[in-house]
Protein backbone atom coordinates (compact mmCIF):
# COMPACT_ATOMS: atom_id res chain seq x y z
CA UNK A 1 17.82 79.68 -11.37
CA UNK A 2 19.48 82.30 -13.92
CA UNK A 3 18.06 85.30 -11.82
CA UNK A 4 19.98 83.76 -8.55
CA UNK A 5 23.01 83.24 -10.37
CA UNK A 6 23.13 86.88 -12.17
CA UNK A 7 21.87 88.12 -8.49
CA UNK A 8 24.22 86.60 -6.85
CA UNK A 9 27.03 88.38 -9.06
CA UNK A 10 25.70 92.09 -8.90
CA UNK A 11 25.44 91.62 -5.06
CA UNK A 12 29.55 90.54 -4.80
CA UNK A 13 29.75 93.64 -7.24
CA UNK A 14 27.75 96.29 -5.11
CA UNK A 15 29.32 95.20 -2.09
CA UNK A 16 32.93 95.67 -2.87
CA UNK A 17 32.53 99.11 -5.52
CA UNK A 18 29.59 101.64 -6.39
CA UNK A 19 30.09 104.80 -8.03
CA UNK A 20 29.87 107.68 -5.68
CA UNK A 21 26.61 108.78 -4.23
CA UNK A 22 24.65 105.05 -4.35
CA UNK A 23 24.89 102.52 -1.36
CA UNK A 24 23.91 99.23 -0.64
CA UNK A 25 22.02 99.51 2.24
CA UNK A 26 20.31 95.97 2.63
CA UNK A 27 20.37 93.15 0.62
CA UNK A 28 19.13 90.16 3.19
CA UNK A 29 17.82 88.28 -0.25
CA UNK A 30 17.89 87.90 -3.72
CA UNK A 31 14.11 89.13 -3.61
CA UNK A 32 14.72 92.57 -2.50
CA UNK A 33 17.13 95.39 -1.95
CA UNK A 34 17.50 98.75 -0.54
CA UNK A 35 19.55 101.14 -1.80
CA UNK A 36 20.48 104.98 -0.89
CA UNK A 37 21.06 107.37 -3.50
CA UNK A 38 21.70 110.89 -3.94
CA UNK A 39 22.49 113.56 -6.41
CA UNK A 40 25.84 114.93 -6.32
CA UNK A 41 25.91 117.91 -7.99
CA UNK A 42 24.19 121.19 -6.36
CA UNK A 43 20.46 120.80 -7.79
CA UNK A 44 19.18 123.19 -5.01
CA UNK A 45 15.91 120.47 -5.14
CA UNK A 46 17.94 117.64 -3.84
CA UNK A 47 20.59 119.33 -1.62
CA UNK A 48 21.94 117.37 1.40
CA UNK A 49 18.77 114.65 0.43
CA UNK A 50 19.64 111.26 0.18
CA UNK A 51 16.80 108.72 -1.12
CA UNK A 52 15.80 105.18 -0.55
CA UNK A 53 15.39 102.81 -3.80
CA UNK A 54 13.27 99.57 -3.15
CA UNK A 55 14.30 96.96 -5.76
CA UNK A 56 12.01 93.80 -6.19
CA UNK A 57 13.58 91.18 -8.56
CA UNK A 58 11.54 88.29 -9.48
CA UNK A 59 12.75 84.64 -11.03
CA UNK A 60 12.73 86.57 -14.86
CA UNK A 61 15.50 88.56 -14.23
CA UNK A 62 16.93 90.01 -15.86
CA UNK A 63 15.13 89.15 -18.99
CA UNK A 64 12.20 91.23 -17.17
CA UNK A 65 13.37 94.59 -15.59
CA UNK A 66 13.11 94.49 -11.45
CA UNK A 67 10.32 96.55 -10.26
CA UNK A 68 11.80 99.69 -8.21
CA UNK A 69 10.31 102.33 -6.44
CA UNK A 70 11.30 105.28 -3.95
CA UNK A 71 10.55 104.26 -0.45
CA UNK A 72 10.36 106.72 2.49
CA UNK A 73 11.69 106.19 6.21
CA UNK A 74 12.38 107.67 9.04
CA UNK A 75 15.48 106.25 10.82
CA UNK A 76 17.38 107.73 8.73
CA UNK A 77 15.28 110.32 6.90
CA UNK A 78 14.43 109.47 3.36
CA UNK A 79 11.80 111.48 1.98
CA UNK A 80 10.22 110.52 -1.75
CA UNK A 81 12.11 112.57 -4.01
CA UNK A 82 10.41 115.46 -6.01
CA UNK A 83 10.20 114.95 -9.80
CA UNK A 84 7.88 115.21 -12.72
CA UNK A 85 8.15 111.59 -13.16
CA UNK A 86 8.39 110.26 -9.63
CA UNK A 87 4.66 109.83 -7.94
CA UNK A 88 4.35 111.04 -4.02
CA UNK A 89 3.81 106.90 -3.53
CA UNK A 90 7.49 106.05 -5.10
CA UNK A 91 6.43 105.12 -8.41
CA UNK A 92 8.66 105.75 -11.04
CA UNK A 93 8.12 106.40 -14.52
CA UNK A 94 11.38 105.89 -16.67
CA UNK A 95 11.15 103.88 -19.73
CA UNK A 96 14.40 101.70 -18.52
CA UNK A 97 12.14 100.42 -15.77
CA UNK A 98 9.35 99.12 -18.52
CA UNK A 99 9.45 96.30 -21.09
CA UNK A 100 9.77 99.04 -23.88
CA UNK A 101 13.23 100.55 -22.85
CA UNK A 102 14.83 97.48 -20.47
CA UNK A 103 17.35 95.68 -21.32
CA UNK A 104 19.03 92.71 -19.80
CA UNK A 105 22.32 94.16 -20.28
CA UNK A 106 21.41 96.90 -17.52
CA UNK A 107 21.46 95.76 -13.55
CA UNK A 108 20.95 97.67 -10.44
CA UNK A 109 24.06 99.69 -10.84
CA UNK A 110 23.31 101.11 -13.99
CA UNK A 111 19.63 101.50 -13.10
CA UNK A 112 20.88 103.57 -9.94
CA UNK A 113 23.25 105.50 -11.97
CA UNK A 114 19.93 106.55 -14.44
CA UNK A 115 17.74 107.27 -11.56
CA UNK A 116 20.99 109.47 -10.14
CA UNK A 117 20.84 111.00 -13.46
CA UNK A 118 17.39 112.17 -14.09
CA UNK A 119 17.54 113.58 -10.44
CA UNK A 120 20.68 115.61 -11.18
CA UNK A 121 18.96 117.10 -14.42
CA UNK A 122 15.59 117.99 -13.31
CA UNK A 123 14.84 121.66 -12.32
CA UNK A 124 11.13 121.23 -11.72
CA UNK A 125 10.16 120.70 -8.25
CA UNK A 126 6.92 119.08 -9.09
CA UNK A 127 5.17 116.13 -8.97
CA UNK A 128 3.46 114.16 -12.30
CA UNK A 129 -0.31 114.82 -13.73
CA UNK A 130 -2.44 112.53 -11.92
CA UNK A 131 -0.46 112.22 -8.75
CA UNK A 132 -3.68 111.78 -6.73
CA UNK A 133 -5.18 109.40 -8.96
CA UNK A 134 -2.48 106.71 -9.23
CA UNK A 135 -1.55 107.43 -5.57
CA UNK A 136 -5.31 105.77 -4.73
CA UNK A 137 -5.06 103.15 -7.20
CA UNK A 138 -2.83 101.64 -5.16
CA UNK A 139 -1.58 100.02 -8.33
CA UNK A 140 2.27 98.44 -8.18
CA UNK A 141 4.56 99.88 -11.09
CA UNK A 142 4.27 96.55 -13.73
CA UNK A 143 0.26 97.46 -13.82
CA UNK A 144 0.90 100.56 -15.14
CA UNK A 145 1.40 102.07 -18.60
CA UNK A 146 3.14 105.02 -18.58
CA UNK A 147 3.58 107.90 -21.55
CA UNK A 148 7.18 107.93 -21.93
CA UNK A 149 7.62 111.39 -24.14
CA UNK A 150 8.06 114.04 -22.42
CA UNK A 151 11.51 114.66 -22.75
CA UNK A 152 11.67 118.06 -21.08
CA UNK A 153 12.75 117.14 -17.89
């Protein structure tokens, strides 16, 4: 019931004002939404990119944080952005996303905004250790336990 209600709100919110470079691209229910990111500034990685975020909210929100991931397509192109935290599957690992750094004070704006944000600071066009392995586990982002300290990137 709360998650609908607080849903519900952030949805009238995205839909009328976003800060630049994030759009709502499909909301059809309070379950899921897409939305299109990209960096703004000239990180030569993302140039001219503009990303897909999956969100997946269940009936805890936001007590629990949604599960998001990068999602690729075609129609348009959205490729699965490079990063030392971002797997070749979507997965991210940002401690805002876990039950360590979430906080029901944050929503999908602000999550966008941080995702925007690591983006626009990286300068290593790399993927994490382990890519391989956690791209076979097939294991959704909630399963996982990430290391949350490298702060070089």
């Amino acid at each position: 019931m709360f998650a609908s209600k607080r849903l519900g709100k952030e949805l009238m919110k995205v839909q009328s004002t976003l800060p630049p470079g994030i759009t709502l691209v499909a909301a059809p229910d309070l379950k899921e939404w897409l939305m299109d990111i990209r960096v703004l500034d000239a990180n030569p990685i993302y140039l001219d990119q503009i990303y897909r975020l999956r969100f997946r909210f269940t009936q805890s929100y936001p007590i629990e944080a949604p599960e998001v991931t990068f999602t690729s397509c075609n129609d348009p192109p959205r490729p699965i952005p490079m990063h030392p935290h971002i797997y070749s599957n979507g997965i991210i690992c940002l401690d805002l996303l876990g039950t360590a750094g979430w906080s029901p004070v944050q929503n999908v704006e602000s999550i966008c905004m941080s995702i925007q944000s690591m983006l626009t600071g990286n300068t290593k066009n790399e993927r994490p250790p382990g890519d391989e392995e956690v791209v076979r586990s097939q294991q959704r982002p909630k399963n996982m336990r990430f290391n949350y300290d490298d702060l070089t990137v």
